[in-house]
Protein backbone atom coordinates (compact mmCIF):
# COMPACT_ATOMS: atom_id res chain seq x y z
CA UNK A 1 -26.18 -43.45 -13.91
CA UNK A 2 -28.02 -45.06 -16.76
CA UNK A 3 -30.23 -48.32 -16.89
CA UNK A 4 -27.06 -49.95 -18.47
CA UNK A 5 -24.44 -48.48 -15.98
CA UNK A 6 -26.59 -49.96 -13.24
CA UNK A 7 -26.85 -53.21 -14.84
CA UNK A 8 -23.12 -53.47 -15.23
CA UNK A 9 -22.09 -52.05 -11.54
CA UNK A 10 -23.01 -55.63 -9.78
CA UNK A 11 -20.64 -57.28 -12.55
CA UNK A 12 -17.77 -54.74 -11.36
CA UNK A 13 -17.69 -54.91 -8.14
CA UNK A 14 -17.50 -58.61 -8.45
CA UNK A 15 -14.47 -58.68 -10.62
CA UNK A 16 -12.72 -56.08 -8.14
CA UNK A 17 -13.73 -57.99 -5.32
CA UNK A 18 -12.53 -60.89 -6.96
CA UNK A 19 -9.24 -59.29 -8.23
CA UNK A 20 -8.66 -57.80 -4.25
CA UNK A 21 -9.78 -62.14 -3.15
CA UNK A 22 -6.74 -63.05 -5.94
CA UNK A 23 -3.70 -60.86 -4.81
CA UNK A 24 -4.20 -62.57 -1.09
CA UNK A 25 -1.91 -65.36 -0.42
CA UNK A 26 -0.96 -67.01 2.57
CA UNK A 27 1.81 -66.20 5.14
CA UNK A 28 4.98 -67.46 4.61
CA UNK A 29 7.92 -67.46 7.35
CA UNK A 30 8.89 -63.93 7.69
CA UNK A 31 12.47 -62.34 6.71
CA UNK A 32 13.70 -59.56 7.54
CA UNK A 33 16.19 -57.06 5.88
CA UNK A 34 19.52 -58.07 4.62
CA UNK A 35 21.86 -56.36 7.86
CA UNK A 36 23.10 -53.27 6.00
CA UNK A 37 20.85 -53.36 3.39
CA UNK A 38 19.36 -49.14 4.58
CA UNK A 39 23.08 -48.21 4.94
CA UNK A 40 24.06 -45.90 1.50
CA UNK A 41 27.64 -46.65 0.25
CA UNK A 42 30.38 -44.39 0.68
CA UNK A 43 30.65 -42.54 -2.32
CA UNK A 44 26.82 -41.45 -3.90
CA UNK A 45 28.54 -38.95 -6.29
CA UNK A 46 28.93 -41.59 -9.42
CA UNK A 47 25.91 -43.01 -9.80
CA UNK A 48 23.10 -41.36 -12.17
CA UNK A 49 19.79 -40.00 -10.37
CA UNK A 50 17.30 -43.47 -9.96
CA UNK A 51 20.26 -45.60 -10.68
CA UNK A 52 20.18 -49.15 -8.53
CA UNK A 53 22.46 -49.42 -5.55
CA UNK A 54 20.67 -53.09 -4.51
CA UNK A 55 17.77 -54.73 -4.26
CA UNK A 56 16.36 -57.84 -2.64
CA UNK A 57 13.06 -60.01 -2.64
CA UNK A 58 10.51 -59.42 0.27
CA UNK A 59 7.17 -60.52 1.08
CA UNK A 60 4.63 -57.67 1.46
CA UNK A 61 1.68 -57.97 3.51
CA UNK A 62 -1.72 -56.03 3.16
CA UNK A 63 -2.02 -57.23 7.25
CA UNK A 64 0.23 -59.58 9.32
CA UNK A 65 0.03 -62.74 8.52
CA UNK A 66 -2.29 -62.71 5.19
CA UNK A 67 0.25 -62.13 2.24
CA UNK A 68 -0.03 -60.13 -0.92
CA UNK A 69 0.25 -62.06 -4.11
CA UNK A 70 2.66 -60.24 -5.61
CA UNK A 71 6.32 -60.34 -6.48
CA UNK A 72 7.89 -57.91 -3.78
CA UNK A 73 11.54 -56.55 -3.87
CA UNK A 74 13.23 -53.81 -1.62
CA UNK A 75 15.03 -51.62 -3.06
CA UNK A 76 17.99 -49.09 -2.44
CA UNK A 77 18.54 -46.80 -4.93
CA UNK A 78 20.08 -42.76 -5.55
CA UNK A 79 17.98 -40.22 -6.02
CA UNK A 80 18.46 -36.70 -5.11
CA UNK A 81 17.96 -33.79 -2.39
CA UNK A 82 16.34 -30.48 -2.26
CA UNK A 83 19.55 -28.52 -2.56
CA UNK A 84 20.60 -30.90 -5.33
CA UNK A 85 22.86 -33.17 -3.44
CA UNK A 86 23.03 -37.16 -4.11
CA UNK A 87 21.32 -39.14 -1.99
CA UNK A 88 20.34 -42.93 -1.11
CA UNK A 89 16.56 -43.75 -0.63
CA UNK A 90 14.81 -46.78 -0.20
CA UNK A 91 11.61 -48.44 -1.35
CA UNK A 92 10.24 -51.30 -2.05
CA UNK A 93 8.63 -52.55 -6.18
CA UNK A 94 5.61 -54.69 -6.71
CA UNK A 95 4.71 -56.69 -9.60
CA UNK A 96 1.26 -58.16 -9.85
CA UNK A 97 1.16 -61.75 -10.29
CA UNK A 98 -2.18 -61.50 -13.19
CA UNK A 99 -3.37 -58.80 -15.07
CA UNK A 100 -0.24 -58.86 -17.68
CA UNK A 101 -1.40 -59.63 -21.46
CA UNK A 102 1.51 -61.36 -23.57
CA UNK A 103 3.29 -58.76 -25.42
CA UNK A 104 2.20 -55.49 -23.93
CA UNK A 105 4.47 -53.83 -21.46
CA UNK A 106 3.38 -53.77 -17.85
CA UNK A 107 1.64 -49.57 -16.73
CA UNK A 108 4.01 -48.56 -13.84
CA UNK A 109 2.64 -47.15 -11.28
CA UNK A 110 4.74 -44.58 -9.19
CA UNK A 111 2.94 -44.88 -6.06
CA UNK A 112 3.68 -41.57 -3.28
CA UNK A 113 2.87 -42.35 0.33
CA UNK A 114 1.04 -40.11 2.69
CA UNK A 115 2.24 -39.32 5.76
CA UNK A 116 3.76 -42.77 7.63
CA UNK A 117 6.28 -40.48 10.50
CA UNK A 118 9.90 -39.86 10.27
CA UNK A 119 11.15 -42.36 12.46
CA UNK A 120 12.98 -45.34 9.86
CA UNK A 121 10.45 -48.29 11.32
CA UNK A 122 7.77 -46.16 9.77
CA UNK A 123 9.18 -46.60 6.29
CA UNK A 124 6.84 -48.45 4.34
CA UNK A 125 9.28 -51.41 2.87
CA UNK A 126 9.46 -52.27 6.02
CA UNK A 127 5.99 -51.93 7.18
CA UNK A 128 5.19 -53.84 3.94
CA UNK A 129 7.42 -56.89 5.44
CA UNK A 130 5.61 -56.79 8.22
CA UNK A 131 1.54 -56.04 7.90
CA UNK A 132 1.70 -52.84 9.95
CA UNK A 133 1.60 -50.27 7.05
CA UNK A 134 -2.27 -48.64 6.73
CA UNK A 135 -1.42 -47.89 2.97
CA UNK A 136 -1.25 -51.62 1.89
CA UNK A 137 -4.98 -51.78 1.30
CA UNK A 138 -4.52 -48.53 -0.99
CA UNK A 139 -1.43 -50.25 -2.69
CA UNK A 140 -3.28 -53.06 -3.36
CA UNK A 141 -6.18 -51.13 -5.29
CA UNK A 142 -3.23 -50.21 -7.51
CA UNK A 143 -2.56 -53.87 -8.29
CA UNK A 144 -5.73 -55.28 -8.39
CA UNK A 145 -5.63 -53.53 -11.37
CA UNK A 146 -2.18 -55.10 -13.18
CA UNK A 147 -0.15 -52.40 -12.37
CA UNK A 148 2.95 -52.63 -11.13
CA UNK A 149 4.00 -50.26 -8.30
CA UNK A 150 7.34 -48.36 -7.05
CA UNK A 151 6.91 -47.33 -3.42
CA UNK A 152 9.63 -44.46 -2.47
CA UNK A 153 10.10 -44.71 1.05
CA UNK A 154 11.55 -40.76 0.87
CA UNK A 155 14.81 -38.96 2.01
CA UNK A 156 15.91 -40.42 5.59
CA UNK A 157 12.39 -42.76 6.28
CA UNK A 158 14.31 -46.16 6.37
CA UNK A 159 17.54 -44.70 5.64
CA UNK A 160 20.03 -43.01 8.25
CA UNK A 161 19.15 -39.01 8.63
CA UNK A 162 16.37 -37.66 9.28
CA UNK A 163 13.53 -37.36 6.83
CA UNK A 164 12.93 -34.81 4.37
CA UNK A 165 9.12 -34.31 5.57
CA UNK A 166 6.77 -32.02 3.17
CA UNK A 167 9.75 -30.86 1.70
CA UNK A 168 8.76 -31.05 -1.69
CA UNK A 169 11.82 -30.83 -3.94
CA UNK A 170 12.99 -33.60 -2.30
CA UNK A 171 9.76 -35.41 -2.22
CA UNK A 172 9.14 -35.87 -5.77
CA UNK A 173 12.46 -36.60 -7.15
CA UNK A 174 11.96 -39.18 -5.05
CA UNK A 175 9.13 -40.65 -6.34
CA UNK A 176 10.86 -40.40 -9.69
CA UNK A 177 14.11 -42.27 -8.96
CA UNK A 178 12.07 -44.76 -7.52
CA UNK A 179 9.97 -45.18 -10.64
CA UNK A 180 13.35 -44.87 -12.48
CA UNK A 181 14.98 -47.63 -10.58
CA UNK A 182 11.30 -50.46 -10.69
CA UNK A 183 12.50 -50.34 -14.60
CA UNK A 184 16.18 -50.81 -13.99
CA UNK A 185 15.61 -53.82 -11.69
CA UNK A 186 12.75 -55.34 -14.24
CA UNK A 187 13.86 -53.77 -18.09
CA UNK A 188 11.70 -56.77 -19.67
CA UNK A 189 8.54 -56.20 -17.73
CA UNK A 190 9.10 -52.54 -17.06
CA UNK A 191 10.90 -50.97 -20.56
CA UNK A 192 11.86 -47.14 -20.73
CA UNK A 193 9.06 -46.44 -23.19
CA UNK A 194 5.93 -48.24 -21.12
CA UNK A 195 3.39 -46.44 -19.67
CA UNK A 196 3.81 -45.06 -16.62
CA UNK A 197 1.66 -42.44 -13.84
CA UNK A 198 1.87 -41.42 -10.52
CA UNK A 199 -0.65 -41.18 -7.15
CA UNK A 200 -0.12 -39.62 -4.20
CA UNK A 201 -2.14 -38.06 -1.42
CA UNK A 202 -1.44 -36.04 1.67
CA UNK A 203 2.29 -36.24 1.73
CA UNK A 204 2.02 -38.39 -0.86
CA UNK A 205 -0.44 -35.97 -2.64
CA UNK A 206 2.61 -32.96 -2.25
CA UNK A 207 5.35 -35.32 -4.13
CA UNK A 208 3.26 -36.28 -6.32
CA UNK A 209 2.82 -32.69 -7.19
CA UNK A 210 5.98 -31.99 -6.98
CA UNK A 211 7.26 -35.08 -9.65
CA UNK A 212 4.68 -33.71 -12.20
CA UNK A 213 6.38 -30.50 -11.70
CA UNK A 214 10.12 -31.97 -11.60
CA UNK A 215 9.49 -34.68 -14.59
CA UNK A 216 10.56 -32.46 -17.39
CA UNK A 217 13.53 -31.11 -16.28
CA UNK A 218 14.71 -33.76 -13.71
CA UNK A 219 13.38 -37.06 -15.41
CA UNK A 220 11.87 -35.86 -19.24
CA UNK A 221 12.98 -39.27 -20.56
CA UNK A 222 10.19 -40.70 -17.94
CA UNK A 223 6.87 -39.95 -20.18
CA UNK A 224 3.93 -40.23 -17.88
CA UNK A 225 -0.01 -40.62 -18.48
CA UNK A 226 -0.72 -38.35 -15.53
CA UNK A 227 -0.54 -37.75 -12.36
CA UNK A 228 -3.45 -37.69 -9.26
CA UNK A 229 -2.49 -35.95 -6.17
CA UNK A 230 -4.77 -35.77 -3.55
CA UNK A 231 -4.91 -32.92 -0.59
CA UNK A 232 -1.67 -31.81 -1.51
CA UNK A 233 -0.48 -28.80 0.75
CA UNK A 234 0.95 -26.67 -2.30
CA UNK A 235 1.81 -23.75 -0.01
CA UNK A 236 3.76 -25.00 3.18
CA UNK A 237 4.25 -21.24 4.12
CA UNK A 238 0.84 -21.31 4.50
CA UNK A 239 0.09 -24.68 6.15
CA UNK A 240 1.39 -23.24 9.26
CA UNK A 241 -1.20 -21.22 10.60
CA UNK A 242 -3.76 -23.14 9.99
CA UNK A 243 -2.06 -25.85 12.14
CA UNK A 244 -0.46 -24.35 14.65
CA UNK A 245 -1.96 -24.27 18.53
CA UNK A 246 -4.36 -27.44 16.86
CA UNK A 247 -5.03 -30.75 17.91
CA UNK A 248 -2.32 -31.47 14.76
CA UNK A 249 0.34 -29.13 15.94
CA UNK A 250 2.49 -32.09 15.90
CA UNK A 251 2.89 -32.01 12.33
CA UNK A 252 4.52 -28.66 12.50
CA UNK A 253 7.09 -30.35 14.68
CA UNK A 254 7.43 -32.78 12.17
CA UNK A 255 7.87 -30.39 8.71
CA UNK A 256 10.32 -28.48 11.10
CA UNK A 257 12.51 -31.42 11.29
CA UNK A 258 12.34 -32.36 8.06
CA UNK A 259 13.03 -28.90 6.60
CA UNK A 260 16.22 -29.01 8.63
CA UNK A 261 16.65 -32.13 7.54
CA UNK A 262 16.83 -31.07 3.52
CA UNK A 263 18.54 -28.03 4.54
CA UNK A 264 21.24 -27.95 7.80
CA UNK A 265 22.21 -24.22 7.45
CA UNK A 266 18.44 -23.82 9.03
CA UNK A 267 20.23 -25.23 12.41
CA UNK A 268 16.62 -26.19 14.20
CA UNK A 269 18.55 -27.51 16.71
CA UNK A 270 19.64 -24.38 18.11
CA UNK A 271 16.31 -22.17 17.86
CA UNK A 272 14.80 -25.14 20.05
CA UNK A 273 13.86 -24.19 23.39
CA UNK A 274 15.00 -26.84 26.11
CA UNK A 275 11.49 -29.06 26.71
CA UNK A 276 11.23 -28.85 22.86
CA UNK A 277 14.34 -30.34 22.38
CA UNK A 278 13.38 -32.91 24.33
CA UNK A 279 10.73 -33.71 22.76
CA UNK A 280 12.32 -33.47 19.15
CA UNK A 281 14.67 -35.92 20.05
CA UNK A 282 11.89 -38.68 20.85
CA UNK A 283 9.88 -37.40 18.44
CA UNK A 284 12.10 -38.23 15.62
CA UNK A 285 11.68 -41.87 16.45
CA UNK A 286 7.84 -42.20 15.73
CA UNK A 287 5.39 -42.99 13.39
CA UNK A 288 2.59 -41.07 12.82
CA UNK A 289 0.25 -42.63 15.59
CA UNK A 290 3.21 -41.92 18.30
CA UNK A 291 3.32 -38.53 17.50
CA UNK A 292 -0.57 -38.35 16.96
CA UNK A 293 -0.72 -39.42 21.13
CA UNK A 294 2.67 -38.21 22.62
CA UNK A 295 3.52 -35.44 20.03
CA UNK A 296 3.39 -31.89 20.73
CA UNK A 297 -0.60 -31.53 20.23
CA UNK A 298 -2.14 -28.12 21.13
CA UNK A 299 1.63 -26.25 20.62
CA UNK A 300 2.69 -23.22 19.38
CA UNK A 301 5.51 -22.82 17.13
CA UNK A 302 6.19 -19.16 19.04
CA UNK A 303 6.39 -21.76 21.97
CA UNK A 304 9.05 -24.31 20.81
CA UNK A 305 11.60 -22.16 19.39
CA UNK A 306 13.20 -19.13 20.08
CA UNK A 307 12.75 -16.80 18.19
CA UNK A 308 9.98 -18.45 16.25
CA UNK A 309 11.78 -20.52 13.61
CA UNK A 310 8.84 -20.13 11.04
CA UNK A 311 9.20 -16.09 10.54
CA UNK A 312 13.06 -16.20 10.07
CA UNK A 313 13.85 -14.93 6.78
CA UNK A 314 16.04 -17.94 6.14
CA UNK A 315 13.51 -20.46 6.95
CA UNK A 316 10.70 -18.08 5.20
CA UNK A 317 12.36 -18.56 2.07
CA UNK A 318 12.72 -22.48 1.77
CA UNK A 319 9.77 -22.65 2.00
CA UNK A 320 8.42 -20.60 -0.46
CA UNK A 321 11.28 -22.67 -2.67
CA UNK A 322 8.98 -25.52 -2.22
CA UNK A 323 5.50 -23.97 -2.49
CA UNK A 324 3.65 -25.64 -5.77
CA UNK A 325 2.26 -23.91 -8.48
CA UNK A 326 5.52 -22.23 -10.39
CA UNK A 327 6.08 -24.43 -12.97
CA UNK A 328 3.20 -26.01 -15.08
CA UNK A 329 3.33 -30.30 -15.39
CA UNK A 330 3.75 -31.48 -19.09
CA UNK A 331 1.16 -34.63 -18.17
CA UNK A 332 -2.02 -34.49 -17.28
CA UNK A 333 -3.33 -34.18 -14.07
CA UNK A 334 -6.15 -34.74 -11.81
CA UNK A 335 -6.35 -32.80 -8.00
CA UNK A 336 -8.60 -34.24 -5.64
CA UNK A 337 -9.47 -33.09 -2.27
CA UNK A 338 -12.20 -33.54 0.27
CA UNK A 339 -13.87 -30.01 0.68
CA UNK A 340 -13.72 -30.33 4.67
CA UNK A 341 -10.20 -30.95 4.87
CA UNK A 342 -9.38 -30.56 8.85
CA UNK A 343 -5.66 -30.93 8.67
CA UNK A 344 -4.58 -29.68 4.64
CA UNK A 345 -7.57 -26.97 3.40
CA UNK A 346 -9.26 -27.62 0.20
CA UNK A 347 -7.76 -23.93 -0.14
CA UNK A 348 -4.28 -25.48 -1.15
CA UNK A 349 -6.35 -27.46 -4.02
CA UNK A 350 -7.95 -24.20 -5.55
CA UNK A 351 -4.79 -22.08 -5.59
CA UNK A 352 -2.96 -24.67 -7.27
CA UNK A 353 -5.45 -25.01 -9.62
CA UNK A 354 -5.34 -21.80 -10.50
CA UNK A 355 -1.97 -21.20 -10.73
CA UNK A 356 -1.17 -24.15 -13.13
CA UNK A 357 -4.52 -23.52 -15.36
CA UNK A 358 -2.84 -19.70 -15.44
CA UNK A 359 0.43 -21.40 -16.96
CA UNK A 360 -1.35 -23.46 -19.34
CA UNK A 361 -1.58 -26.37 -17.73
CA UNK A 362 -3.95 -29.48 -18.63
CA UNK A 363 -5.44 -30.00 -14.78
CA UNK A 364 -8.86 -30.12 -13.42
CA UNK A 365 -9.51 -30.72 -9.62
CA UNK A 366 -12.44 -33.30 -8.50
CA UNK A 367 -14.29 -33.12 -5.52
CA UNK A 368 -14.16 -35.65 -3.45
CA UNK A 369 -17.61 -36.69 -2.58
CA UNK A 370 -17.65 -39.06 0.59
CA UNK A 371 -14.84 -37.48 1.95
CA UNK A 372 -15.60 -35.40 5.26
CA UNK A 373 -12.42 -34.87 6.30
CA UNK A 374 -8.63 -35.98 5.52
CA UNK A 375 -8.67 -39.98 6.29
CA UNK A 376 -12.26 -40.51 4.71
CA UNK A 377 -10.99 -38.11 1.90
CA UNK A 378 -8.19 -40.70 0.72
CA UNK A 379 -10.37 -43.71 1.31
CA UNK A 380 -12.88 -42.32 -0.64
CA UNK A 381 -10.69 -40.30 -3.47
CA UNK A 382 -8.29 -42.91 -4.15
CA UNK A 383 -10.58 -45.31 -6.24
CA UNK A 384 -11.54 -42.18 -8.60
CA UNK A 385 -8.27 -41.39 -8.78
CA UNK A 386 -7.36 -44.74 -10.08
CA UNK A 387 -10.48 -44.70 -12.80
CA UNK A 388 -8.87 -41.58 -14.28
CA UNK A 389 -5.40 -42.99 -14.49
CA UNK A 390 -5.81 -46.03 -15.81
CA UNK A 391 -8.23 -44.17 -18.23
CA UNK A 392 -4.68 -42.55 -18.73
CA UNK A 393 -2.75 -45.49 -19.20
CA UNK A 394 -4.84 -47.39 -21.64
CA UNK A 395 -8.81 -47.05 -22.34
CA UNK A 396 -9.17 -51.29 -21.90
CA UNK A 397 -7.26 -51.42 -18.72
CA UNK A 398 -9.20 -48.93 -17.02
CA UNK A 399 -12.07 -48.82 -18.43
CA UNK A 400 -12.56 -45.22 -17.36
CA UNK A 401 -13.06 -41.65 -19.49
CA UNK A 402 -10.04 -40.43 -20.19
CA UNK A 403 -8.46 -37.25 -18.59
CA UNK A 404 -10.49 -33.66 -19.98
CA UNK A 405 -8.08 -32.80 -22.65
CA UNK A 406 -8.90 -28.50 -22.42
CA UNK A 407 -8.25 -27.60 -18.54
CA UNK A 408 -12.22 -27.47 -16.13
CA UNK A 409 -12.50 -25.44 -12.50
CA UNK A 410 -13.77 -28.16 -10.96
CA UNK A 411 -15.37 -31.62 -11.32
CA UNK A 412 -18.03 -32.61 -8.96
């Protein structure tokens, strides 16, 4: 850092601390949800991928009871499964209240979540409503910033089934319907051609991933600036092992479920042996922290089904369906990963690295220093994540370098 950098850096952190001080508001009396308002309609089918089923205003809060200034709606909207099928997801779309200069079109800001659970109260539009999601902090980074932000709340979080966990195909087209339908519901502030990115990390870090991959042929009319995905597991095939009989085993149980969940001929249900069904059942009522303390922890997956549901051919190949790294983005992007990754290896980082620089892709992978393992990793990745994409979106908003334009191994 030069004499000059150091001269400015007490100037920026005041104006982000300021511009975190301005989005709080105070609390105002809480609603909740329209009754119905997570129930799809009847017939899916008709309606175009992203296209708006409903949407109503909401009050997001970063905790309970101290309000985000910003203009809040939930949203239902179609977007599409990992065997192709219509679907209904919800979300919710922020709009910052400052940051906006007359005439230029508001940066969108697809914003993937990491992993919240798979029960529907661990959806974040209704965490938002409530204080109680641990991403709101993150979220408001994003907005501190002027940019407005579509949350995907996934396949089946929020919305009846169960969710599609770590099942990539799913998870990005997600993340781009939800993007699609923030510009449906606000066409002035929002227009088709505006810029627009995406960030993501963990689970959120995977669909992000995954919409850079899907964008061209699933949403090409969406341009994006580029996309940052942090500790993304590209290989889920691979994710296993290093999981399983771990403190984490849980999440096993969890991608299990939601593999099932994106694809029924898998029939979970009936590989389960009878405590593990048990525990399933319960299980797919949680958030993250329930299944953190009363999830399987320490289990085998040779242990919970029979025969071991995770070297079945049938199973084997889904998931190499949704391993990362076949098809190269069309936008720039930016991996970033904390080198001591405990629960998704810095491994899955370098091998998608290599596989998209290999197909031409512009990509570079950062990292993250601060980070010591997977929570620290976000806190501390996230803000140079940001610098790079509003570098992306435009030079004076975020004041950053912009993305390497010929692909590097790594950035430190």
């Amino acid at each position: 850092m030069g004499v000059l950098d150091i001269a400015r850096a007490p100037v920026g952190i005041a104006h982000t601390t300021y511009s975190h001080v301005a989005l709080l508001s105070t609390p105002r009396r809480h609603v909740a949800w329209s009754p119905g308002f997570y129930e799809p309609p009847a017939r899916l089918a008709p309606l175009a991928p992203g296209e708006l089923i409903r949407a109503e205003p909401m009050d997001a809060y970063l905790v309970p009871r101290v309000r985000l200034r910003a203009t809040a709606w939930r949203v239902l909207y179609r977007s599409t499964g990992a065997a192709g099928e219509p679907t209904a997801v919800s979300g919710t779309v922020l709009m910052p209240q400052t940051g906006r200069r007359r005439g230029e079109p508001l940066p969108l800001v697809g914003y993937a979540p990491g992993t919240h659970g798979i029960g529907d109260d661990a959806a974040p539009s209704r965490l938002l409503a409530t204080g109680r999601d641990w991403e709101a902090s993150l979220i408001a980074l994003v907005l501190a910033r002027g940019h407005a932000v579509a949350v995907s709340d996934y396949q089946g979080l929020g919305t009846p089934g169960d969710h599609t966990y770590m099942v990539g195909r799913a998870l990005g087209a997600n993340v781009l319907d939800a993007m699609r339908a923030a510009r449906e519901l606000l066409p002035n502030e929002l227009p088709a051609d505006g810029p627009a990115a995406i960030t993501g990390y963990s689970e959120g870090g995977t669909a992000a991933a995954w919409a850079a991959q899907l964008q061209p042929s699933y949403a090409p009319e969406l341009t994006l600036a580029g996309v940052a995905a942090g500790a993304a597991a590209a290989d889920i095939e691979l994710a296993g092992p290093t999981l399983d009989g771990s403190f984490f085993s849980f999440f096993l149980a969890y991608g299990a479920i939601g593999f099932a969940a994106a694809y029924p001929e898998l029939e979970l249900d009936r590989h389960l042996t009878a405590d593990a069904s048990k525990m399933f059942a319960a299980l797919r009522h949680t958030n993250v922290l329930q299944a953190a303390v009363h999830g399987p922890r320490f289990a085998r997956s040779a242990d919970l089904s029979d025969p071991n549901v995770l070297e079945l051919p049938e199973w084997r190949a889904r998931l190499r369906e949704n391993r990362l790294g076949g098809v190269a983005p069309q936008t720039p992007v930016l991996l970033h990963h904390a080198r001591h990754d405990q629960i998704v290896a810095f491994e899955h980082s370098e091998q998608l690295l290599d596989d998209w620089l290999e197909l031409g892709a512009d990509v570079s992978l950062h990292i993250t220093r601060g980070g010591f393992d997977h929570i620290s990793g976000a806190v501390a990745g996230l803000p140079v994540a940001l610098d790079w994409l509003s570098g992306t979106l435009s030079p004076r908003l975020g004041g950053g370098r912009r993305p390497a334009r010929t692909p590097l191994r790594a950035v430190a």
